[in-house]
PDB file of N, CA and C in Angstrom:
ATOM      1  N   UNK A   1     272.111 172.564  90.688  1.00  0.00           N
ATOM      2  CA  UNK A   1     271.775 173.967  90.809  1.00  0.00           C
ATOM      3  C   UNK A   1     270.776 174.112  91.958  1.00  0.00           C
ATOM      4  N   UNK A   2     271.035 175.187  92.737  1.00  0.00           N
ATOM      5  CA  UNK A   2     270.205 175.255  93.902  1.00  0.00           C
ATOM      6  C   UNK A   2     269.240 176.026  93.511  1.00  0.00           C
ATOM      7  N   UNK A   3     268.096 176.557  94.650  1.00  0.00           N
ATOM      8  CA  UNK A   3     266.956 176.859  94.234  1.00  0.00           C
ATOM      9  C   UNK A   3     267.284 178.875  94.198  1.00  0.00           C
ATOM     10  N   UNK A   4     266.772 179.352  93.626  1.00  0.00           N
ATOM     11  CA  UNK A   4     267.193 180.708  94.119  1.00  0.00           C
ATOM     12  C   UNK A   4     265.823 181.720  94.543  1.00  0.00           C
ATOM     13  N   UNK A   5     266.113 182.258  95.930  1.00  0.00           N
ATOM     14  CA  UNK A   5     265.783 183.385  95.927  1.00  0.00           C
ATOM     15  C   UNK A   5     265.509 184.234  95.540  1.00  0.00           C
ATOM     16  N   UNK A   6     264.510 184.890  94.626  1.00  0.00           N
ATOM     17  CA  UNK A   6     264.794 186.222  94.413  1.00  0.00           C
ATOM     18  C   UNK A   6     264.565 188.013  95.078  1.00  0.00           C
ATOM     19  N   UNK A   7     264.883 188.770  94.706  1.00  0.00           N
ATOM     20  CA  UNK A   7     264.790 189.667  95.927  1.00  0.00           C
ATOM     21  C   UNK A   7     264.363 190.704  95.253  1.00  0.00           C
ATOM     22  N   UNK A   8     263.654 191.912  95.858  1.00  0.00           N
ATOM     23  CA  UNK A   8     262.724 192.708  95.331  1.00  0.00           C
ATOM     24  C   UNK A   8     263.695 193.079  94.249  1.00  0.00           C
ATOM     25  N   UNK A   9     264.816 193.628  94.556  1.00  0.00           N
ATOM     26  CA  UNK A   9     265.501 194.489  93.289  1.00  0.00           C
ATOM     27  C   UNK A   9     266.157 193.775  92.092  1.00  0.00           C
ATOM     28  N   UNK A  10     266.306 192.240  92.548  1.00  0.00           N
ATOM     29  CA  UNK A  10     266.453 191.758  90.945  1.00  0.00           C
ATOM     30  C   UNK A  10     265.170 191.581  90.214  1.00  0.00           C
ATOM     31  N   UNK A  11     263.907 191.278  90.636  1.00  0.00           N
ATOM     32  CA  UNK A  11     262.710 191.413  90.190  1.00  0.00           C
ATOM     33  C   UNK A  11     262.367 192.309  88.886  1.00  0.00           C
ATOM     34  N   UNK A  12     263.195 194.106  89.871  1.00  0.00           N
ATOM     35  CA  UNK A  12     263.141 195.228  89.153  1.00  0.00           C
ATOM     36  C   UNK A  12     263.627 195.293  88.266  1.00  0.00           C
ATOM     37  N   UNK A  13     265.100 194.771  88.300  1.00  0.00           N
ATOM     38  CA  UNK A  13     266.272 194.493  87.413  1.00  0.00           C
ATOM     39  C   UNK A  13     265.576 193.446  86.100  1.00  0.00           C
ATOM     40  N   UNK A  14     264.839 192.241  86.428  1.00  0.00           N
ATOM     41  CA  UNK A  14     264.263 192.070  85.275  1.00  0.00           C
ATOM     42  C   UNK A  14     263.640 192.387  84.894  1.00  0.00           C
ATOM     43  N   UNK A  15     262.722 193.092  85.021  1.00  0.00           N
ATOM     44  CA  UNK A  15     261.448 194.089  84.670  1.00  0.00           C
ATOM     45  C   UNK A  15     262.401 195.342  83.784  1.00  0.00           C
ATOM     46  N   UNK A  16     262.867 195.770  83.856  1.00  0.00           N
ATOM     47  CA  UNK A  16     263.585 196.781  83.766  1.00  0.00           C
ATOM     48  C   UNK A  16     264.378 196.345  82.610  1.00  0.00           C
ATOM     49  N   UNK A  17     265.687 194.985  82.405  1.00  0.00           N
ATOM     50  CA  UNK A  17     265.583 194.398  81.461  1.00  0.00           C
ATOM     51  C   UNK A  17     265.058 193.825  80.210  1.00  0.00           C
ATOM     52  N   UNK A  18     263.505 193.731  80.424  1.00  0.00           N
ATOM     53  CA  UNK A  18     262.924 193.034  79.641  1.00  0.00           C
ATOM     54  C   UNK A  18     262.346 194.123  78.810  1.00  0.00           C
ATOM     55  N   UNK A  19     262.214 195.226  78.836  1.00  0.00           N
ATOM     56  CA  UNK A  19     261.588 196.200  78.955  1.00  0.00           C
ATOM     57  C   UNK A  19     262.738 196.896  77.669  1.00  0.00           C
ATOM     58  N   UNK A  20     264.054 196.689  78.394  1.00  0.00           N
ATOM     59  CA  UNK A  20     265.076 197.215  77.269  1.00  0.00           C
ATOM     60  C   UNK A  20     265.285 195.990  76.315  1.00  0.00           C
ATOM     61  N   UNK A  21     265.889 194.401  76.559  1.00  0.00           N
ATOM     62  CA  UNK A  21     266.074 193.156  75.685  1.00  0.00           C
ATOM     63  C   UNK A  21     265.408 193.088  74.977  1.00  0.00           C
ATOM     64  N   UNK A  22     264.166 193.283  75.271  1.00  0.00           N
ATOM     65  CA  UNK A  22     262.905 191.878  75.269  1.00  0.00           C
ATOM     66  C   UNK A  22     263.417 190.723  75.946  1.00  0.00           C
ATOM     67  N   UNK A  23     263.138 189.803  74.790  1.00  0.00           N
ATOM     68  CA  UNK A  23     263.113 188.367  75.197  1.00  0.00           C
ATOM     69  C   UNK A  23     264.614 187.778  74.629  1.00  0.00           C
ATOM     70  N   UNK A  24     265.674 189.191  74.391  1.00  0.00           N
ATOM     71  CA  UNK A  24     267.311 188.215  74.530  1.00  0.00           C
ATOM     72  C   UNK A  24     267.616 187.995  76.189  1.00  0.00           C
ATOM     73  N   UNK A  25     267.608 187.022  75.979  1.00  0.00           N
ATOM     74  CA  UNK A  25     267.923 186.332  77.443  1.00  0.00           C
ATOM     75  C   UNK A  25     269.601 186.254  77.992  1.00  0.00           C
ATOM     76  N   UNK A  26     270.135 186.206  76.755  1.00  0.00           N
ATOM     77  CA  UNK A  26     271.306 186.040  76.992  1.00  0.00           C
ATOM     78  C   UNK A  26     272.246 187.558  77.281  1.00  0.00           C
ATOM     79  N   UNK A  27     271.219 188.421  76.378  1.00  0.00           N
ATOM     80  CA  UNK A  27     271.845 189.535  76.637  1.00  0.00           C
ATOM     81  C   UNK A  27     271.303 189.848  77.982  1.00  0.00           C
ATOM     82  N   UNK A  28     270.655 189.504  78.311  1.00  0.00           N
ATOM     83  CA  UNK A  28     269.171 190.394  79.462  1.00  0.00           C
ATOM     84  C   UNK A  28     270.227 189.669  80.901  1.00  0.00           C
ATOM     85  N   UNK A  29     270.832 188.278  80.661  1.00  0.00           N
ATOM     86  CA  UNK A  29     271.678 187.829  81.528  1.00  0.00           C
ATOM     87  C   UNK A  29     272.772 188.156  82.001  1.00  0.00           C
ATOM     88  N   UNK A  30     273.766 188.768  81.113  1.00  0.00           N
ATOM     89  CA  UNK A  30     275.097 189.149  80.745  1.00  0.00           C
ATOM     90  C   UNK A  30     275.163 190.441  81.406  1.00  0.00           C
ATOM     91  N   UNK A  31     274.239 191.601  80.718  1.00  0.00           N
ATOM     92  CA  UNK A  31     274.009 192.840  81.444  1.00  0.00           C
ATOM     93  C   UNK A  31     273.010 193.076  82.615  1.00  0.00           C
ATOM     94  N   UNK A  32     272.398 192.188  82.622  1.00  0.00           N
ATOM     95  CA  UNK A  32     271.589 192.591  84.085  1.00  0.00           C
ATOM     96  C   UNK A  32     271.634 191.766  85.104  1.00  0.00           C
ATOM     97  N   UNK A  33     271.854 190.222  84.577  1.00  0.00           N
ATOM     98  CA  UNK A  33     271.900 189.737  86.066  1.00  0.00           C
ATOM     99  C   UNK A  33     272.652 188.842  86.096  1.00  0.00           C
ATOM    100  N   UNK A  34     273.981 188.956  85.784  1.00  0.00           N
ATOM    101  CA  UNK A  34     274.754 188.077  85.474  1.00  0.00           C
ATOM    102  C   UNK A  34     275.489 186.616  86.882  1.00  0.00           C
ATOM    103  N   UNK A  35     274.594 186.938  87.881  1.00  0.00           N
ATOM    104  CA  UNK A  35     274.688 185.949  88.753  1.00  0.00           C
ATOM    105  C   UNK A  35     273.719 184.769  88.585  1.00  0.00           C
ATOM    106  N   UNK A  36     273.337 184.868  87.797  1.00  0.00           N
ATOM    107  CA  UNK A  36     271.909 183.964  87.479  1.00  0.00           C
ATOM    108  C   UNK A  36     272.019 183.168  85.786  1.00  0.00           C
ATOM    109  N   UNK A  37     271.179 182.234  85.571  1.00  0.00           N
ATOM    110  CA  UNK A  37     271.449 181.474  84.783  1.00  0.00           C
ATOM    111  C   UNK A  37     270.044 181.323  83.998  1.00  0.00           C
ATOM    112  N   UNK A  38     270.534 181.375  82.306  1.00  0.00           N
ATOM    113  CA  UNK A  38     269.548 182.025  81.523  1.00  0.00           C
ATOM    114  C   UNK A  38     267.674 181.041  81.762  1.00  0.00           C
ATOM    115  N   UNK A  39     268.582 180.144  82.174  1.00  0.00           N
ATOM    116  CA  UNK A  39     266.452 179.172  82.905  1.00  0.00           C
ATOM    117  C   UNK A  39     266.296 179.763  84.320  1.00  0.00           C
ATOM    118  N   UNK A  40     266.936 180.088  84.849  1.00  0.00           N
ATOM    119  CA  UNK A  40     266.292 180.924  85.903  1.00  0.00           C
ATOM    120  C   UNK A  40     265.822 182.141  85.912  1.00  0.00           C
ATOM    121  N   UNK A  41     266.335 182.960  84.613  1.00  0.00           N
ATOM    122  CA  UNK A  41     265.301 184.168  84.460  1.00  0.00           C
ATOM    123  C   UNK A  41     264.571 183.219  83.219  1.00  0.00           C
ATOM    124  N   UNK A  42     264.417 182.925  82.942  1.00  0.00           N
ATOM    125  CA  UNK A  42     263.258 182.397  82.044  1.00  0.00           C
ATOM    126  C   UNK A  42     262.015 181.823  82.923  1.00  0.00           C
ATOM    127  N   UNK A  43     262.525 180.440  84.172  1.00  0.00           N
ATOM    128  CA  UNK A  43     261.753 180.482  84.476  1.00  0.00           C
ATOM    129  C   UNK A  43     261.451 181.274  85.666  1.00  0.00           C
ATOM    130  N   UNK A  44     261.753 182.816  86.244  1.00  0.00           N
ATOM    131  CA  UNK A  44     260.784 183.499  86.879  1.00  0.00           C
ATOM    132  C   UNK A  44     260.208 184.381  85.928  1.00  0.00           C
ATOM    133  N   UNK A  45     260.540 184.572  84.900  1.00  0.00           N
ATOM    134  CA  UNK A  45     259.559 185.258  84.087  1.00  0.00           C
ATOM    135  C   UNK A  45     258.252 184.961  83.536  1.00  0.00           C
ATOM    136  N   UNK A  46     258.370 183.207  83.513  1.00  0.00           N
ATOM    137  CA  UNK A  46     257.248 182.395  83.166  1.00  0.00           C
ATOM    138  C   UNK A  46     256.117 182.288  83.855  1.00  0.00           C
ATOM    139  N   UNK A  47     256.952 182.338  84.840  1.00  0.00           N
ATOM    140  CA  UNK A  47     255.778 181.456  86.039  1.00  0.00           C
ATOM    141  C   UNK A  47     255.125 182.825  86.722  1.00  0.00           C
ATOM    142  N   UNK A  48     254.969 183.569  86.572  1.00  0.00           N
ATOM    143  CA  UNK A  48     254.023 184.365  87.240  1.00  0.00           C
ATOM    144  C   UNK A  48     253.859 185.788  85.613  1.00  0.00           C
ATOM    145  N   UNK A  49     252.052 185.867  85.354  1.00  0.00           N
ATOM    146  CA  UNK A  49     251.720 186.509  84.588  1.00  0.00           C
ATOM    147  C   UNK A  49     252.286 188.203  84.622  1.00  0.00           C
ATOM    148  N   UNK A  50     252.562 188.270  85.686  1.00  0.00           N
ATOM    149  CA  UNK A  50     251.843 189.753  86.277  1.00  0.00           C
ATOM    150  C   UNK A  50     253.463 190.612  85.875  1.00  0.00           C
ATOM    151  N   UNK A  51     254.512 190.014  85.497  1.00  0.00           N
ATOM    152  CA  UNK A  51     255.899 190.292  85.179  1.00  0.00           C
ATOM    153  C   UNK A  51     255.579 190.693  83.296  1.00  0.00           C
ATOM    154  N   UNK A  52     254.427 189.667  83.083  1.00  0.00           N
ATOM    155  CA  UNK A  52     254.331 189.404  81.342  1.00  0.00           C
ATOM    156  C   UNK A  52     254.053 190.901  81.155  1.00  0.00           C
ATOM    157  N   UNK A  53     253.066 191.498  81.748  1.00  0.00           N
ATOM    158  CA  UNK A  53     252.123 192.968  81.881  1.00  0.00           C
ATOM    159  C   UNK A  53     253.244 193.762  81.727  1.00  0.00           C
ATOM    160  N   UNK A  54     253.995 193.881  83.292  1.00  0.00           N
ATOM    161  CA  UNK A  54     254.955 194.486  83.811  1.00  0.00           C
ATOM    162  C   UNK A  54     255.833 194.833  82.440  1.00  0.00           C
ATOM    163  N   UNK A  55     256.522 194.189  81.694  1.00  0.00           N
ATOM    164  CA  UNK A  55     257.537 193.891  81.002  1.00  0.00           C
ATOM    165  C   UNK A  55     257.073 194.390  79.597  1.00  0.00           C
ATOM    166  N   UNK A  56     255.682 195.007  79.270  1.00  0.00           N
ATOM    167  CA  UNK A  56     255.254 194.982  78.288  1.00  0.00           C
ATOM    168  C   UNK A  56     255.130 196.891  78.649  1.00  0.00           C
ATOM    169  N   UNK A  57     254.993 197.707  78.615  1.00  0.00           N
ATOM    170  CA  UNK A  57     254.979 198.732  78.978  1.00  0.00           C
ATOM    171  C   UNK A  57     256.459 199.696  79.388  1.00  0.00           C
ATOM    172  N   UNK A  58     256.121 200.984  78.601  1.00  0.00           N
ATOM    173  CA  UNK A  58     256.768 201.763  78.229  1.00  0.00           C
ATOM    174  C   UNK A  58     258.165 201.647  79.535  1.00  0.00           C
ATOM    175  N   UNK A  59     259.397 201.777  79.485  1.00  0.00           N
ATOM    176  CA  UNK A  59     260.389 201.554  80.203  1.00  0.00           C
ATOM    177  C   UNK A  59     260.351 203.457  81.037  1.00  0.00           C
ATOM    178  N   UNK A  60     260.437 203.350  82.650  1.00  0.00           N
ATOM    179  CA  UNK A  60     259.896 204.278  83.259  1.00  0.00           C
ATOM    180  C   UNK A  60     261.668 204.808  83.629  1.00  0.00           C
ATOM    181  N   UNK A  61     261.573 206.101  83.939  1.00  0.00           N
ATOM    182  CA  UNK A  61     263.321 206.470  84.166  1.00  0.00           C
ATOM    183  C   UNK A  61     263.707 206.351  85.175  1.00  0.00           C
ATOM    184  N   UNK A  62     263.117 205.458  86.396  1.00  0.00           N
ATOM    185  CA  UNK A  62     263.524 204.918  87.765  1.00  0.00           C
ATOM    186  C   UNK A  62     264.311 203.561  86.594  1.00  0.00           C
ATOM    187  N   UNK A  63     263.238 203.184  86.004  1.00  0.00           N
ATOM    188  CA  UNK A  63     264.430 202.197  85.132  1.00  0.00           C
ATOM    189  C   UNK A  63     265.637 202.255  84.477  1.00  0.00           C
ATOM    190  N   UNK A  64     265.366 203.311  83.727  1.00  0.00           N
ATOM    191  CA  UNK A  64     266.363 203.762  83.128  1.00  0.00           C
ATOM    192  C   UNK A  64     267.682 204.183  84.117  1.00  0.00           C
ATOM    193  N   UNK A  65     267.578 204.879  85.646  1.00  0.00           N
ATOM    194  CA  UNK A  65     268.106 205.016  86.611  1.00  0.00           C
ATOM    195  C   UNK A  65     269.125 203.292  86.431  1.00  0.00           C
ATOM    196  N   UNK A  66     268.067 202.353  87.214  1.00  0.00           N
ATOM    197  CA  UNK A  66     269.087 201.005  87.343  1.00  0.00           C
ATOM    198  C   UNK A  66     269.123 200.717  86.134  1.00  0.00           C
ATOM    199  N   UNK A  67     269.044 200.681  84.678  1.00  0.00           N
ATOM    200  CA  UNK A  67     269.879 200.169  84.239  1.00  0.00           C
ATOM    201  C   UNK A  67     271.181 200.744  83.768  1.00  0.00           C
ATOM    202  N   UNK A  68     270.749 201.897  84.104  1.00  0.00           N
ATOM    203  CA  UNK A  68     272.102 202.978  83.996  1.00  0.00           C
ATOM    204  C   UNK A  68     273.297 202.267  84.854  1.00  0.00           C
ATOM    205  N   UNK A  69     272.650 202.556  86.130  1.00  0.00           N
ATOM    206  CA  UNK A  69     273.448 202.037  87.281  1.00  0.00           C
ATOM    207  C   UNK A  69     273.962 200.796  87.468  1.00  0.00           C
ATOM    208  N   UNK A  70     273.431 199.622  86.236  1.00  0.00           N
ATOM    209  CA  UNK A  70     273.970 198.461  86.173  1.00  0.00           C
ATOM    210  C   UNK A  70     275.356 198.625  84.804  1.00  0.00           C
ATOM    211  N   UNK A  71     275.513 199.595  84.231  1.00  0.00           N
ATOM    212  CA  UNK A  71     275.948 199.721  82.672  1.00  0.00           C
ATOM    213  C   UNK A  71     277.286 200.001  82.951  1.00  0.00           C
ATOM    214  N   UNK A  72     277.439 199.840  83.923  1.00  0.00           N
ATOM    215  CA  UNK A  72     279.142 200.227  84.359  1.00  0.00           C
ATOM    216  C   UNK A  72     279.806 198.816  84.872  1.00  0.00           C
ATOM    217  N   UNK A  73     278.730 197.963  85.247  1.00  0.00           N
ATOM    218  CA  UNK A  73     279.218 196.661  85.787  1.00  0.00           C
ATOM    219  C   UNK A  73     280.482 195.790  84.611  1.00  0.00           C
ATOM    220  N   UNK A  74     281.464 195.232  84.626  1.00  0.00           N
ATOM    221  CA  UNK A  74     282.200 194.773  83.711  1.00  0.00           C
ATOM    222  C   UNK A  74     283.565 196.067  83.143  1.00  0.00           C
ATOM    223  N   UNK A  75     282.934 197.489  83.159  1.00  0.00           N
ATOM    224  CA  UNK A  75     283.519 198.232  82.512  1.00  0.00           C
ATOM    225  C   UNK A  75     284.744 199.388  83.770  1.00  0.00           C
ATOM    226  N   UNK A  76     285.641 199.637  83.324  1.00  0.00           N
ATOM    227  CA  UNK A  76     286.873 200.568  83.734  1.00  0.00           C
ATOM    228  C   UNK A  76     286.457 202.081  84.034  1.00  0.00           C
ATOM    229  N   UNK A  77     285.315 202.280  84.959  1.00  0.00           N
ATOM    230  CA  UNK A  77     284.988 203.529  84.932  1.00  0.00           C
ATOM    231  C   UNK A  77     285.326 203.926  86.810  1.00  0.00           C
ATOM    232  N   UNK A  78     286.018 205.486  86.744  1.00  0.00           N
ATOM    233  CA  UNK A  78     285.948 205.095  87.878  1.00  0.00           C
ATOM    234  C   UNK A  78     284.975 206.143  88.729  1.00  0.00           C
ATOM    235  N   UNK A  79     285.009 205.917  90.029  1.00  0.00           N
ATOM    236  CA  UNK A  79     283.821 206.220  91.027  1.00  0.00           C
ATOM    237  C   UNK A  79     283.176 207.446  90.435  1.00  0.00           C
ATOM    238  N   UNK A  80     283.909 208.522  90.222  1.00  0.00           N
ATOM    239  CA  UNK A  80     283.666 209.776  90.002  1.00  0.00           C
ATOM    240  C   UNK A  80     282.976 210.028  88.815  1.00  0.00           C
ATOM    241  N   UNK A  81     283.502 208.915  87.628  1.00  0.00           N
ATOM    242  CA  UNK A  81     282.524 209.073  86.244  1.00  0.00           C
ATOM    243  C   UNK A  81     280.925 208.526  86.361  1.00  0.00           C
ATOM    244  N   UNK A  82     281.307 207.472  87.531  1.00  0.00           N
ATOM    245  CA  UNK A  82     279.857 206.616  87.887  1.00  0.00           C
ATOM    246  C   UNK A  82     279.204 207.928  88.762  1.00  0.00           C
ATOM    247  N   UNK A  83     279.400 208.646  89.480  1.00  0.00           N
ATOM    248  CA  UNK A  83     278.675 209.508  90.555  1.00  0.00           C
ATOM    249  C   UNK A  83     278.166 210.637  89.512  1.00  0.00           C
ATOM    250  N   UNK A  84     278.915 211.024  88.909  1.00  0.00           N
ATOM    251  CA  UNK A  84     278.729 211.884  87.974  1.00  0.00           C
ATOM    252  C   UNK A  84     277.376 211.620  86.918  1.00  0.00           C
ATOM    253  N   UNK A  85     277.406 210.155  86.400  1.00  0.00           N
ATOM    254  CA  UNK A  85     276.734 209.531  85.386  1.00  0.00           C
ATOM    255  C   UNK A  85     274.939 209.475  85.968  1.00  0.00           C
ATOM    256  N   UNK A  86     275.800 209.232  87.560  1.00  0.00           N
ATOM    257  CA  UNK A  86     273.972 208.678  88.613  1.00  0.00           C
ATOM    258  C   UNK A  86     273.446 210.261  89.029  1.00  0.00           C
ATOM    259  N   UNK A  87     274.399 211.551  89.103  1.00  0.00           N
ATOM    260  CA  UNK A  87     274.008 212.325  89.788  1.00  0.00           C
ATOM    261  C   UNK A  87     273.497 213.362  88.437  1.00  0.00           C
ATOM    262  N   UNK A  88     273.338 213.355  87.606  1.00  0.00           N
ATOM    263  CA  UNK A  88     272.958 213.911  85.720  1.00  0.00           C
ATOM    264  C   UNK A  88     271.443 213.127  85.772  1.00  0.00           C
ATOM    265  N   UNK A  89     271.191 211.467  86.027  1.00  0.00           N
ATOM    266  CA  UNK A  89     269.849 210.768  85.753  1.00  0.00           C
ATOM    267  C   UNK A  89     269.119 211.166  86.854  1.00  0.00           C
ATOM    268  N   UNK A  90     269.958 211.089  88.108  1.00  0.00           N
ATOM    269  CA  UNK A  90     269.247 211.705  89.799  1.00  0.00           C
ATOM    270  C   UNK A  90     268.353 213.031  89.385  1.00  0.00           C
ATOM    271  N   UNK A  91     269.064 214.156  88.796  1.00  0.00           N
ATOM    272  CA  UNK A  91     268.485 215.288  88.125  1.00  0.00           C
ATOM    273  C   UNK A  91     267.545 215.280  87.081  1.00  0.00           C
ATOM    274  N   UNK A  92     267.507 214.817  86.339  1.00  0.00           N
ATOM    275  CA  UNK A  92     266.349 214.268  85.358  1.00  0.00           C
ATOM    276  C   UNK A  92     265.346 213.869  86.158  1.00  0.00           C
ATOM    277  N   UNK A  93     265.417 213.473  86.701  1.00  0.00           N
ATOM    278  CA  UNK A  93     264.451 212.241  87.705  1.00  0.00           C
ATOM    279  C   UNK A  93     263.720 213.124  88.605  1.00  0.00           C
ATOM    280  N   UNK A  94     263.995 213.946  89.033  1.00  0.00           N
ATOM    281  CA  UNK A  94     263.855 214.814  90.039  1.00  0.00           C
ATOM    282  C   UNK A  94     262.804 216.024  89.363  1.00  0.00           C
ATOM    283  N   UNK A  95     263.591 216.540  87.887  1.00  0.00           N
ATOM    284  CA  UNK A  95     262.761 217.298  87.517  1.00  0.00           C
ATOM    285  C   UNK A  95     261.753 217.121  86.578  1.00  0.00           C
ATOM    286  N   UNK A  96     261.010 215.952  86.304  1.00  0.00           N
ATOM    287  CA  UNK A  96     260.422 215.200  85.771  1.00  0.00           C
ATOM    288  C   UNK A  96     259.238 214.582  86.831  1.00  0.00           C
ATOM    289  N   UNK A  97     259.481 214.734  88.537  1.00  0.00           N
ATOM    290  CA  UNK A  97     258.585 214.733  89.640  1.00  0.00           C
ATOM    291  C   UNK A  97     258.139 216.160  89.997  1.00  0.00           C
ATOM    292  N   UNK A  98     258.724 216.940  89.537  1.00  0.00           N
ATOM    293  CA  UNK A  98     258.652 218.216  89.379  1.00  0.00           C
ATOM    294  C   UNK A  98     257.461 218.693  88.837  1.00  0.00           C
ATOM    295  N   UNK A  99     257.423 218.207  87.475  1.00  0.00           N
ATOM    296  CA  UNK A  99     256.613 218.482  86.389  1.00  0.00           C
ATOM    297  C   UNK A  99     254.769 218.692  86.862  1.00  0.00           C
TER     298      UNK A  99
END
């Protein structure tokens, strides 16, 4: 197994995960980052505290946004139900910066 990279937005993606799982890994793998292998989100979750914090606090609706936007991955939906699905949370989101 090679070493991996990680990149700002899977970071988010686990943050964002952990936040909905907890600590199912397998689920947290399957639906969120399914290019990756369950000791590699284990160990970037380990090794740096500041994810432990992160991961512990109320799930924010930029999250809820990607994991929305990940919830179609695997599934028969097509473009228009997904645009539809992102452009309903886009609106929420919007009027909630509003506030």
């Amino acid at each position: 197994m090679s070493y991996h990279i990680w990149s700002d937005n899977e970071i988010q993606m686990l943050i964002a995960g952990l936040k909905r799982y907890n600590f199912d890994w397998d689920e947290l793998r399957c639906k969120i980052l399914p290019n990756l292998t369950v000791a590699q989100i284990k160990n970037k979750f380990y090794s740096n505290r500041y994810y432990k914090t992160l991961s512990m606090q109320p799930i924010t609706l930029q999250e809820k946004i990607l994991l929305k936007s990940l919830k179609h991955i695997g599934q028969q939906k097509t473009n228009q139900e997904i645009q539809l699905e992102m452009s309903e949370l886009l609106n929420k989101l919007s009027e909630s910066l509003t506030k």
